[in-house]
Protein backbone atom coordinates (compact mmCIF):
# COMPACT_ATOMS: atom_id res chain seq x y z
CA UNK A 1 117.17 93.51 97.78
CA UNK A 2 114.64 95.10 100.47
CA UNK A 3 113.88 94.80 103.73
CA UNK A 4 111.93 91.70 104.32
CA UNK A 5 110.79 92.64 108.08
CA UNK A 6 110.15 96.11 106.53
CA UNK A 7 107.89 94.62 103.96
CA UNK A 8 105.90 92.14 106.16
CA UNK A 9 105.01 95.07 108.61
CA UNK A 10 103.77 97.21 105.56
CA UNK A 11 101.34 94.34 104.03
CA UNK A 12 100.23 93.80 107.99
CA UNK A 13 99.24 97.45 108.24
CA UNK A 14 97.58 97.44 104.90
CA UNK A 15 95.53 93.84 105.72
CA UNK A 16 94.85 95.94 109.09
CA UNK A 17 93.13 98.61 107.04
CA UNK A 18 91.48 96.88 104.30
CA UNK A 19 89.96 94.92 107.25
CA UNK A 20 89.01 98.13 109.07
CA UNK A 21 87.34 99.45 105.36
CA UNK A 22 85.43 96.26 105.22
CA UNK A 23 84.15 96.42 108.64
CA UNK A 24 82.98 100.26 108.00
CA UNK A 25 81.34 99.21 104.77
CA UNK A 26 79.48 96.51 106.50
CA UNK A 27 76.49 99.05 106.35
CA UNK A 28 76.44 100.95 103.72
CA UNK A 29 74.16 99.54 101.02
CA UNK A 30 74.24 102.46 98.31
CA UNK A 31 76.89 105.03 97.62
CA UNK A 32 73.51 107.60 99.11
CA UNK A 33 74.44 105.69 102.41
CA UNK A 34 77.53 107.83 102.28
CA UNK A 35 75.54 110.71 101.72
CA UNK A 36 72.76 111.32 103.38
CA UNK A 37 74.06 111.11 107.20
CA UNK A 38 76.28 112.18 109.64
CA UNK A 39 76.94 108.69 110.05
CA UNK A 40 77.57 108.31 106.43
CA UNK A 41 79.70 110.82 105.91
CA UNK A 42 81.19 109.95 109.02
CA UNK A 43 81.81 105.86 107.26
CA UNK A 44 83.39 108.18 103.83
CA UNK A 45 85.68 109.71 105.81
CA UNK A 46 87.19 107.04 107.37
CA UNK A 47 87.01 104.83 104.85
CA UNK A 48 88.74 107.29 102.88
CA UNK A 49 91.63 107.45 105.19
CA UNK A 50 91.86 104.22 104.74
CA UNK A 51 92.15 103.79 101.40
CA UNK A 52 94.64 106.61 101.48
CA UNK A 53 97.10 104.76 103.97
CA UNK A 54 96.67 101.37 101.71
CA UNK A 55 97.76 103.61 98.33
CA UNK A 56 100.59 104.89 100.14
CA UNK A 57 101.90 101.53 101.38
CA UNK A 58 101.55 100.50 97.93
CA UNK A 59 103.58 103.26 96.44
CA UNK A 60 106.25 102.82 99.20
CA UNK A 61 106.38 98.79 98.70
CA UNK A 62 106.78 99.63 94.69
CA UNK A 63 109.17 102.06 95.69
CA UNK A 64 111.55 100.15 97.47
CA UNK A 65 111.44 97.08 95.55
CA UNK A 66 112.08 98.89 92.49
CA UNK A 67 108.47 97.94 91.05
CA UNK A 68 109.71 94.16 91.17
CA UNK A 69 107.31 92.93 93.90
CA UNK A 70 103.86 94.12 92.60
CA UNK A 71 104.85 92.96 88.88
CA UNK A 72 104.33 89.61 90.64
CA UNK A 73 100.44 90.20 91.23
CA UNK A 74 99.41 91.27 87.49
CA UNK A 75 96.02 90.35 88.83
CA UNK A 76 95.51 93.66 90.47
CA UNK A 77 95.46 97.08 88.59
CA UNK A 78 97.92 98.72 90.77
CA UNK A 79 98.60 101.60 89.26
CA UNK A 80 95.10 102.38 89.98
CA UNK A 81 95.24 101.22 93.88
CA UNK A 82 98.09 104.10 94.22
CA UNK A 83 96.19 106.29 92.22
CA UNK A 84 92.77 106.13 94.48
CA UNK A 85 95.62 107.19 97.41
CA UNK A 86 96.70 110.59 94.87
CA UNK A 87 92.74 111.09 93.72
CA UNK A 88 91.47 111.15 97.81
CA UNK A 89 94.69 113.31 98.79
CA UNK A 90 94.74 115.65 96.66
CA UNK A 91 90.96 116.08 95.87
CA UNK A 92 89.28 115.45 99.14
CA UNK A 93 86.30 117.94 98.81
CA UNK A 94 85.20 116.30 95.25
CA UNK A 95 85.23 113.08 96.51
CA UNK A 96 82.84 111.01 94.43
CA UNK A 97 80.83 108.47 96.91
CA UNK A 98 79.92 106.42 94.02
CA UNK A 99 83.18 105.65 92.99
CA UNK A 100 84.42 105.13 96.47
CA UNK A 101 80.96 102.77 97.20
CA UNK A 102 81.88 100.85 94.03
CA UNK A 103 85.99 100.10 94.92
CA UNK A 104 84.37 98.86 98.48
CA UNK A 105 81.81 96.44 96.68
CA UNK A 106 83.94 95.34 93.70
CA UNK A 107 87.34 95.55 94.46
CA UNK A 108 88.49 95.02 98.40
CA UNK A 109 88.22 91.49 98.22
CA UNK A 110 90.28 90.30 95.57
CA UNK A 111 92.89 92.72 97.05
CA UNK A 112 92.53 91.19 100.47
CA UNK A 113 93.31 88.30 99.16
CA UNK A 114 96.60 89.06 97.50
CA UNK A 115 97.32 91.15 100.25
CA UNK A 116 97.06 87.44 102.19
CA UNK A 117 98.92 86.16 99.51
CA UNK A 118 101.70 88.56 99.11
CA UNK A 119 101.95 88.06 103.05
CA UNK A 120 102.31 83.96 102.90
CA UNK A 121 104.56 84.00 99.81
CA UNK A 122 107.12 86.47 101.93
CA UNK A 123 107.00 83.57 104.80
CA UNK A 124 108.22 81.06 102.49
């Protein structure tokens, strides 16, 4: 079994930063937004972080519940949330702003909300 306190604080910090990448997206209308500023590129990179701290709370969560706990979200395409985390990491100069632009308009949300849901089914 795994650490339920352990677990609760990891899902906090990742609601934390999906919240932080939805705020910093607030603005950005086109992945060019990204792109053609200081301020942009300034919203990339720190959106980026983000994402990179939310795929590595994933893997760790996966990790210590021996895959168990994620299996029960099929909704969600995990292996790709973790992967986002490897892409950014490992391949931070050819970041591609569309890409990022479209997980931040089509994908956040539904993960916020299993993130909330993950978070009120450990309560119970």
């Amino acid at each position: 079994m795994y650490d339920q306190e352990l677990l609760g604080e990891k899902l906090h910090q990742i609601s934390d930063a999906l919240a932080k990448i939805a705020r910093r997206f607030e603005t950005i209308q086109s992945a060019d937004d990204f792109l053609d500023s200081e301020h942009g590129q300034d919203m990339l990179d720190s959106i980026c972080m983000m994402l990179i701290a939310v795929g590595e709370n994933f893997k760790s969560i996966d990790r210590h519940t021996d895959g168990k706990l994620l299996a029960q979200y099929p909704d969600i395409n995990w292996k790709g949330v973790k992967g986002v985390r490897d892409v950014i990491s490992h391949q931070y100069f050819n970041i591609d702003a569309e890409e990022i632009f479209y997980i931040c308009s089509h994908d956040l949300d539904q993960l916020r909300e299993t993130v909330n849901t993950m978070i009120e089914d450990l309560r119970r």
